[in-house]
C-alpha atoms as a PDB file:
ATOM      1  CA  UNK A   1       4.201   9.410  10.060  1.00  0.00           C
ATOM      2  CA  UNK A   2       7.771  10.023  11.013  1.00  0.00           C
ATOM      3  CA  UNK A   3       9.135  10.539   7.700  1.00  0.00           C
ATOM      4  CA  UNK A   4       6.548  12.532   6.674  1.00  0.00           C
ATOM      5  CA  UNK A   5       6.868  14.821   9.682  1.00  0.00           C
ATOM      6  CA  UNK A   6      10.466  14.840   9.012  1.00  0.00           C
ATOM      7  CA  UNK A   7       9.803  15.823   5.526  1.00  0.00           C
ATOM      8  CA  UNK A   8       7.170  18.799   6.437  1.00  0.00           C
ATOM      9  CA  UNK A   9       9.905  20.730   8.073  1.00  0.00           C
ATOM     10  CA  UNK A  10      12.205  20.164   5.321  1.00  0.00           C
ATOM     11  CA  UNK A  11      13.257  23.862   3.067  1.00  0.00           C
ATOM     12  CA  UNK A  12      13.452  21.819   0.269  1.00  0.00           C
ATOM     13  CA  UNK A  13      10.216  19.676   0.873  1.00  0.00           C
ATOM     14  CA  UNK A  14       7.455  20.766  -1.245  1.00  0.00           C
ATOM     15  CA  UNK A  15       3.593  19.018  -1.699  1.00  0.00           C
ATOM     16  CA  UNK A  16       3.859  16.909  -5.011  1.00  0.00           C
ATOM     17  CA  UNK A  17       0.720  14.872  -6.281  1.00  0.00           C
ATOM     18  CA  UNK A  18       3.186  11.803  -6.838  1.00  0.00           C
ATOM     19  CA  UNK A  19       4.171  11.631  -3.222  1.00  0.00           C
ATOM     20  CA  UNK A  20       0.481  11.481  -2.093  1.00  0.00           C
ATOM     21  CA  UNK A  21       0.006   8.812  -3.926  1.00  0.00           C
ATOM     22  CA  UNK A  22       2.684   6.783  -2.316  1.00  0.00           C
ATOM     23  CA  UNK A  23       1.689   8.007   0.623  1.00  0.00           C
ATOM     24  CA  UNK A  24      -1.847   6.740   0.009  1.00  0.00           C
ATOM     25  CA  UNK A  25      -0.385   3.464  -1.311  1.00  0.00           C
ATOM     26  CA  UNK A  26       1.604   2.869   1.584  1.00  0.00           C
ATOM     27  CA  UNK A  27      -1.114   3.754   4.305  1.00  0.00           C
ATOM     28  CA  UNK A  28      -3.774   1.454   1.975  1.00  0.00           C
ATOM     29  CA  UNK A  29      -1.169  -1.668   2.024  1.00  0.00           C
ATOM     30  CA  UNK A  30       0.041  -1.851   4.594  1.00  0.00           C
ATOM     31  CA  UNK A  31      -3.494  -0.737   6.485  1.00  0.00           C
ATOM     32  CA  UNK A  32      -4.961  -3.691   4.647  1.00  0.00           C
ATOM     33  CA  UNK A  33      -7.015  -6.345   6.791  1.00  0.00           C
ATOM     34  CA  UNK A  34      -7.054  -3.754  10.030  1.00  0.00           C
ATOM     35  CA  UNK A  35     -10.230  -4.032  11.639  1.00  0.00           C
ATOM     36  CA  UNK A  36     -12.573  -2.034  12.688  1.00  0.00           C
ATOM     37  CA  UNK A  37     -12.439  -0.822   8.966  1.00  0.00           C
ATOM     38  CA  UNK A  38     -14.586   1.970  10.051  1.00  0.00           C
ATOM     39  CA  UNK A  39     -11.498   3.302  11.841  1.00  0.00           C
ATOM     40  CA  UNK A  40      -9.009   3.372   9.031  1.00  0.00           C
ATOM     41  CA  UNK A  41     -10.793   6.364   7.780  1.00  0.00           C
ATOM     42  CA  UNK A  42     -10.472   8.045  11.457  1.00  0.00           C
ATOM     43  CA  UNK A  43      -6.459   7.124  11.520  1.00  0.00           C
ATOM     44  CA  UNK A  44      -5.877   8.509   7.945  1.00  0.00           C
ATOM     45  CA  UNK A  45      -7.773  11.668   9.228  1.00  0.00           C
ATOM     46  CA  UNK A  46      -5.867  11.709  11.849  1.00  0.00           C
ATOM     47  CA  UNK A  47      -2.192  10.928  10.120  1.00  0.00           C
ATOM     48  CA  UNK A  48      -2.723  13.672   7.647  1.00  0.00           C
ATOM     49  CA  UNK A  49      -4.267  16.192   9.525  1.00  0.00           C
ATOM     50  CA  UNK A  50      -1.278  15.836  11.757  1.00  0.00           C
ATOM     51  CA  UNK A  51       0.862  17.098   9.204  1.00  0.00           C
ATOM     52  CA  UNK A  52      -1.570  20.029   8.526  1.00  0.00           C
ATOM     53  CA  UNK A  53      -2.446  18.916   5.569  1.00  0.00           C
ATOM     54  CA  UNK A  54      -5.698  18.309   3.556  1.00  0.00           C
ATOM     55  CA  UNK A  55      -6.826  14.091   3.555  1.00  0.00           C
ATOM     56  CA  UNK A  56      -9.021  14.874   0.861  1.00  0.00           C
ATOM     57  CA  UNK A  57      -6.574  16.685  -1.079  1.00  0.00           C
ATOM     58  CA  UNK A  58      -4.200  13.449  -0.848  1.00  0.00           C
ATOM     59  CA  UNK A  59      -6.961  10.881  -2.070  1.00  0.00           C
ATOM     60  CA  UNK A  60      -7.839  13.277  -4.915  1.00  0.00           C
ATOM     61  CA  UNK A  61      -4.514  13.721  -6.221  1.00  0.00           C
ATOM     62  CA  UNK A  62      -3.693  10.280  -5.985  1.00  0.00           C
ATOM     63  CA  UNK A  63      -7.095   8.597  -7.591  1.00  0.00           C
ATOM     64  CA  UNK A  64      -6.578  11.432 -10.928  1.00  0.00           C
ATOM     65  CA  UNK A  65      -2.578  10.264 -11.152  1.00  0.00           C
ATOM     66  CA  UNK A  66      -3.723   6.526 -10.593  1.00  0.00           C
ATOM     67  CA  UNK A  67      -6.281   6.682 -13.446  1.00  0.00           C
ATOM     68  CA  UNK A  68      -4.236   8.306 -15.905  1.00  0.00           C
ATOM     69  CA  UNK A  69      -1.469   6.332 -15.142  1.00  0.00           C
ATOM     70  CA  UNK A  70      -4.143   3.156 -16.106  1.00  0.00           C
ATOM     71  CA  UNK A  71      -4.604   5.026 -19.739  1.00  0.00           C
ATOM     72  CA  UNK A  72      -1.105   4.429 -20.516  1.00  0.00           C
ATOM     73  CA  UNK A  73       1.511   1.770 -21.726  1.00  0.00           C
ATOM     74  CA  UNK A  74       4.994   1.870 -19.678  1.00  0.00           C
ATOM     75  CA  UNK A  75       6.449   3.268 -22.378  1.00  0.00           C
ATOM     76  CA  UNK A  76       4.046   6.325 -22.509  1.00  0.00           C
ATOM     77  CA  UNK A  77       4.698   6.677 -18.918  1.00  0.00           C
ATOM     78  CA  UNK A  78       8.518   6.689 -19.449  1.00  0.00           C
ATOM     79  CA  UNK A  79       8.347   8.522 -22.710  1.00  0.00           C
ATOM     80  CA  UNK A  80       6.183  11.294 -20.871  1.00  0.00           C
ATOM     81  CA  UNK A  81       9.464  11.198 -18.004  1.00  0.00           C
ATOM     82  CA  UNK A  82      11.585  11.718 -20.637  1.00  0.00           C
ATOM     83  CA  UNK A  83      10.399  15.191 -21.435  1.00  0.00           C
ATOM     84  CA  UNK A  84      10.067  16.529 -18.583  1.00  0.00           C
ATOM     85  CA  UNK A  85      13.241  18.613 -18.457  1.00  0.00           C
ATOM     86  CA  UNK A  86      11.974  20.428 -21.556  1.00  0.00           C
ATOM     87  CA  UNK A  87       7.915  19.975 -21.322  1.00  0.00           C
ATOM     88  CA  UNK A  88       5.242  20.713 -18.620  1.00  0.00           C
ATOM     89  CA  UNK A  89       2.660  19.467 -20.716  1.00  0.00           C
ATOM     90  CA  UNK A  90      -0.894  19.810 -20.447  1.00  0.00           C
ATOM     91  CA  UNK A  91      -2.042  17.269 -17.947  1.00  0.00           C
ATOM     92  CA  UNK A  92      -2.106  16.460 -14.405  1.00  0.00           C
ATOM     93  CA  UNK A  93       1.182  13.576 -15.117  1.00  0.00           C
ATOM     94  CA  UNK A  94       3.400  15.498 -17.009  1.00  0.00           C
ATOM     95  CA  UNK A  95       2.588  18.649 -14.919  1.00  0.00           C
ATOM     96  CA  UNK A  96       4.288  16.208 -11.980  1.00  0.00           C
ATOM     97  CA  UNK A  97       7.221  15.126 -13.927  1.00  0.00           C
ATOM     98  CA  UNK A  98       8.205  18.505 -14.839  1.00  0.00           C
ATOM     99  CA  UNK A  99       8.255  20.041 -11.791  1.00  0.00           C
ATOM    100  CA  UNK A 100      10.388  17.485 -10.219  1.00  0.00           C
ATOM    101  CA  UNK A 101      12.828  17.351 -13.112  1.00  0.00           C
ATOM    102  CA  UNK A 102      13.331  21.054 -12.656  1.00  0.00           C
ATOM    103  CA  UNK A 103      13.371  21.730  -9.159  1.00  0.00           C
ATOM    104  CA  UNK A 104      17.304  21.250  -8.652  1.00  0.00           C
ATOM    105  CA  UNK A 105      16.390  20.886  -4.866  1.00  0.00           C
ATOM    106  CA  UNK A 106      13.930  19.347  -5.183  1.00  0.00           C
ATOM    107  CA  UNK A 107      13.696  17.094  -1.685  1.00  0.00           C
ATOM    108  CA  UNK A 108      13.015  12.884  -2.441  1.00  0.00           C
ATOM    109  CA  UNK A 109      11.888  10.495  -0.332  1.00  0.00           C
ATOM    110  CA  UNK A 110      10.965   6.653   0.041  1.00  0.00           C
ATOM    111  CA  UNK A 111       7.327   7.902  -0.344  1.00  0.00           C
ATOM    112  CA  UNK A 112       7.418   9.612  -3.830  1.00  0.00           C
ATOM    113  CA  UNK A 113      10.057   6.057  -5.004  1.00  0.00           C
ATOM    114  CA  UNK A 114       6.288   4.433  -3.774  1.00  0.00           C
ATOM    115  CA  UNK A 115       4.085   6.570  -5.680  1.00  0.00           C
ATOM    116  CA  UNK A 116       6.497   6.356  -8.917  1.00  0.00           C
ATOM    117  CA  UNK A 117       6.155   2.485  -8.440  1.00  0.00           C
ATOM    118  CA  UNK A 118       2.467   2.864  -8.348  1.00  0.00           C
ATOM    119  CA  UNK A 119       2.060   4.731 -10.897  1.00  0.00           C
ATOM    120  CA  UNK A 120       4.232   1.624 -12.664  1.00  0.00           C
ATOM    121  CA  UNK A 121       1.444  -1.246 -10.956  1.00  0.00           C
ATOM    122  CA  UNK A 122      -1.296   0.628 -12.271  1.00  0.00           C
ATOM    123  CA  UNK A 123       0.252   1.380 -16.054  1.00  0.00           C
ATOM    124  CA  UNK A 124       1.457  -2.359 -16.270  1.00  0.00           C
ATOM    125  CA  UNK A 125       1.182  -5.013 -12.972  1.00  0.00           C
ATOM    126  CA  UNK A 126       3.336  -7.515 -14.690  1.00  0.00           C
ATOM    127  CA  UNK A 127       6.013  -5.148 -15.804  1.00  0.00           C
ATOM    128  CA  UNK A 128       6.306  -4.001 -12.096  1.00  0.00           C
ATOM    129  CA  UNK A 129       6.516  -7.485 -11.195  1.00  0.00           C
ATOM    130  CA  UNK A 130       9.789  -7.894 -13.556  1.00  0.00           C
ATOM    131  CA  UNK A 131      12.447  -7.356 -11.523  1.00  0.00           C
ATOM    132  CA  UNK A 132      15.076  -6.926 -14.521  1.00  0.00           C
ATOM    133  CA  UNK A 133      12.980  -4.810 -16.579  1.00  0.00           C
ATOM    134  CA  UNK A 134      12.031  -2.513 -13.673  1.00  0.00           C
ATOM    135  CA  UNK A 135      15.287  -1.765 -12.816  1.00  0.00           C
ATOM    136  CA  UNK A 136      15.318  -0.307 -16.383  1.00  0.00           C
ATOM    137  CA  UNK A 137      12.299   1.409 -15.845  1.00  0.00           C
ATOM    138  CA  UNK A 138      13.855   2.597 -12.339  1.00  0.00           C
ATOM    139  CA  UNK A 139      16.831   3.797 -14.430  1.00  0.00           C
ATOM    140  CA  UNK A 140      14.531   5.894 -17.368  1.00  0.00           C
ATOM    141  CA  UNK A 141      12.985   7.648 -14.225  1.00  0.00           C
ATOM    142  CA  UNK A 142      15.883   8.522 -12.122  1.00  0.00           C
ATOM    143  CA  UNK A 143      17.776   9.687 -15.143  1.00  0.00           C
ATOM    144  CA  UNK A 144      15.041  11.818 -16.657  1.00  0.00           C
ATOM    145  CA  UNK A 145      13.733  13.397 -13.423  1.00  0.00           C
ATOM    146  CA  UNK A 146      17.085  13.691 -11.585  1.00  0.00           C
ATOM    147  CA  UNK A 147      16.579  11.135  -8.668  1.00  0.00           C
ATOM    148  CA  UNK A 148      19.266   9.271  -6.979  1.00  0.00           C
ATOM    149  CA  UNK A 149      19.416   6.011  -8.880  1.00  0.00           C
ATOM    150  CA  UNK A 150      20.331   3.992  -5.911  1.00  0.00           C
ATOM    151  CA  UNK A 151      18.118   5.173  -3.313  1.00  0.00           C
ATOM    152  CA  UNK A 152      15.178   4.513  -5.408  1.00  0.00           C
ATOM    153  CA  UNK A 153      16.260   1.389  -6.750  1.00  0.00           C
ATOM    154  CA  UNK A 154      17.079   0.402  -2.578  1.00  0.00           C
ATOM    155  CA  UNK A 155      13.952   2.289  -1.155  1.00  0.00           C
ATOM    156  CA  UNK A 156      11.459  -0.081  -3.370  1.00  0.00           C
ATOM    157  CA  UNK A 157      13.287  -3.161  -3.203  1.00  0.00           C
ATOM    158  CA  UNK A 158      12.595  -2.722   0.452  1.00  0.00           C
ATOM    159  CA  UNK A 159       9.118  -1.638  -0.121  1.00  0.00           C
ATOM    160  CA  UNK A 160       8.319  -4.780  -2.459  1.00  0.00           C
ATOM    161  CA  UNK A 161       9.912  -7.206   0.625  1.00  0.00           C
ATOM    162  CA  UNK A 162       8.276  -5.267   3.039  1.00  0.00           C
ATOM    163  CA  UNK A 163       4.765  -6.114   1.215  1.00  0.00           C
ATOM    164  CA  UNK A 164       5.674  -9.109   1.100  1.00  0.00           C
ATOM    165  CA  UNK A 165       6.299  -9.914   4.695  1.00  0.00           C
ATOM    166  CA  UNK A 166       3.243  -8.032   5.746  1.00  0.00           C
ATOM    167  CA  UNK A 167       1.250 -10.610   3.052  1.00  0.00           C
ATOM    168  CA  UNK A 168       2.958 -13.649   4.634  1.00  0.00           C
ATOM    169  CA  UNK A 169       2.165 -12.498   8.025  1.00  0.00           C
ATOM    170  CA  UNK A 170      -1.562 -11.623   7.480  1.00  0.00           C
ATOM    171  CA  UNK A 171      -1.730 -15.311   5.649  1.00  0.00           C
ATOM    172  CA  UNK A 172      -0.301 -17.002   8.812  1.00  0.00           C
ATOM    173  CA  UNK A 173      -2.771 -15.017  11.411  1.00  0.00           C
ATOM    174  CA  UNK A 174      -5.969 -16.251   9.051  1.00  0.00           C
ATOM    175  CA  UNK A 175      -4.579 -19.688   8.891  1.00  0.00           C
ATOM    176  CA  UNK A 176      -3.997 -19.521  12.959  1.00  0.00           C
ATOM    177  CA  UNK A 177      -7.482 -17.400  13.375  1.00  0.00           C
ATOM    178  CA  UNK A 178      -9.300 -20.453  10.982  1.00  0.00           C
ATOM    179  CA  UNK A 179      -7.601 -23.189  13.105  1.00  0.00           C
ATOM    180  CA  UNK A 180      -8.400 -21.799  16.344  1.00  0.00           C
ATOM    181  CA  UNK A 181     -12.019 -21.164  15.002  1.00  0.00           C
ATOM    182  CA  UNK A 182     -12.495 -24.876  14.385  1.00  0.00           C
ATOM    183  CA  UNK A 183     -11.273 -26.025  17.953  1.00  0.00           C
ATOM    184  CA  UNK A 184     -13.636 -23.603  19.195  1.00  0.00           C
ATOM    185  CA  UNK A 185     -16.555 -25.622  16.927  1.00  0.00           C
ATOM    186  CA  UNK A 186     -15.225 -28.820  17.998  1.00  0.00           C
ATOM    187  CA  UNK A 187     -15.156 -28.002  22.090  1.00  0.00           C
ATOM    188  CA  UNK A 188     -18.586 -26.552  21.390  1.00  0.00           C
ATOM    189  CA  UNK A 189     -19.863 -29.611  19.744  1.00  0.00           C
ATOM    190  CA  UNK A 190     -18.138 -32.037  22.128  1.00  0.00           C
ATOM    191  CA  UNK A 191     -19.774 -29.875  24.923  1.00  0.00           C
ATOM    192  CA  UNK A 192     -23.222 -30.207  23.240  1.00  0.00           C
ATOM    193  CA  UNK A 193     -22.893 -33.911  22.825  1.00  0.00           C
ATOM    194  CA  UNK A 194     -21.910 -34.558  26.514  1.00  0.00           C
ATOM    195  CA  UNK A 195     -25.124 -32.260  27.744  1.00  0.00           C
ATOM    196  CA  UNK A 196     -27.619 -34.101  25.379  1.00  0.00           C
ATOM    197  CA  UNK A 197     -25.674 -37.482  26.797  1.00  0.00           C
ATOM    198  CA  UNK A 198     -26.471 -36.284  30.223  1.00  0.00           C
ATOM    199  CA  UNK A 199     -29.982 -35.658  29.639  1.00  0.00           C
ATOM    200  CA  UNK A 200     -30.849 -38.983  27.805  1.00  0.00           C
ATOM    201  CA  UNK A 201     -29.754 -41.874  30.052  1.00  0.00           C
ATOM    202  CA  UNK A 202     -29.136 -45.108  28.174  1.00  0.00           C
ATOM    203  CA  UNK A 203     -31.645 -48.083  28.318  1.00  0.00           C
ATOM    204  CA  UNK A 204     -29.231 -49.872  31.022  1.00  0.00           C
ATOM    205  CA  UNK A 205     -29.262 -46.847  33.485  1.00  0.00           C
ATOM    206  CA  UNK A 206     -33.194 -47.058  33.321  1.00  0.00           C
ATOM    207  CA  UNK A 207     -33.462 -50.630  34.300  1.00  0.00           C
ATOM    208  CA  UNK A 208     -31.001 -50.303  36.936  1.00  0.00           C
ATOM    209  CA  UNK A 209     -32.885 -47.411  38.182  1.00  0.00           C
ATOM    210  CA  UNK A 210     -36.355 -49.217  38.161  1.00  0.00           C
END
């Protein structure tokens, strides 16, 4: 929320479709496994309409970039990078591309690096999973839309650990949740044996008592 407050009243900051989607990535990841999950849709309300933006607007430009993004190989996704300098195309994509590519101040942040990534997961998982050949990838995009190499290359390997910390910790809270669930089932049933004990006395205790 901070950076994209600080990004709002930027000169140079400007709307683009690819940064909603990497800000829809982000808030969807790293939202993952909050609960109620009725009030993730109140807190995205909430984060975007604090900006004065449009929530809807975000989702929809991110869902149209994510599905074409699905239509096409890496290469097709780089290739259409490559000519953006030159080409606005005739689609939603390469419309995106261009605009960057030709905006010499144009203003990037750690949340359009998460939508460019994104649009890499949903092209090809496993090639976004390659750390070598997505530094390549990393290098086709800076290059061809103008983007500081380093920053983008440093803002998603911190991303990537970042996900993966957040997985790690949500594994150990379900493994701790599970565990403390079954010491809750055990006390319970210990409890239930001692009260049905109690309430059936043994052969001996009746004698004694006769």
């Amino acid at each position: 929320m901070v950076e994209m407050h600080l990004l709002s009243v930027n000169v140079d900051f400007k709307y683009d479709p690819i940064y909603a989607l990497g800000v829809v990535t982000a808030f969807d990841r790293f939202m993952q496994g909050y609960t109620p999950e009725t009030d993730k849709l109140s807190i995205w309300a909430a984060l975007i309409g604090a900006q004065e933006s449009d929530p809807n607007q975000y989702r929809a430009d991110a869902t149209a970039l994510e599905a074409q993004a699905a239509s096409l190989a890496v290469k097709d996704l780089t290739d259409k990078a490559k000519m953006a300098q030159e080409s606005s195309g005739d689609d939603p994509l390469q419309s995106c591309f261009h605009a960057i590519a030709n905006n010499p101040k144009f203003k990037y942040s750690r949340l359009l690096a998460i939508g460019l990534y994104t649009l890499l997961e949903k092209s090809d998982a496993t090639a976004a999973q390659d750390s070598e050949g997505l530094k390549t990838i990393l290098s086709d995009f800076s290059e061809a839309l103008r983007l500081p190499k380093d920053k983008l290359v440093k803002d998603l390997d911190l991303y990537r650990t970042n996900l993966e910390k957040v997985a790690q910790a949500r594994l150990m809270v379900d493994e701790m949740t599970q565990a403390e669930r079954k010491k809750r089932e055990q006390r319970a049933a210990q409890t239930q044996t001692a009260a049905s004990g109690s309430k059936n006395p043994s052969k001996d205790d009746q004698v004694s008592d006769s």
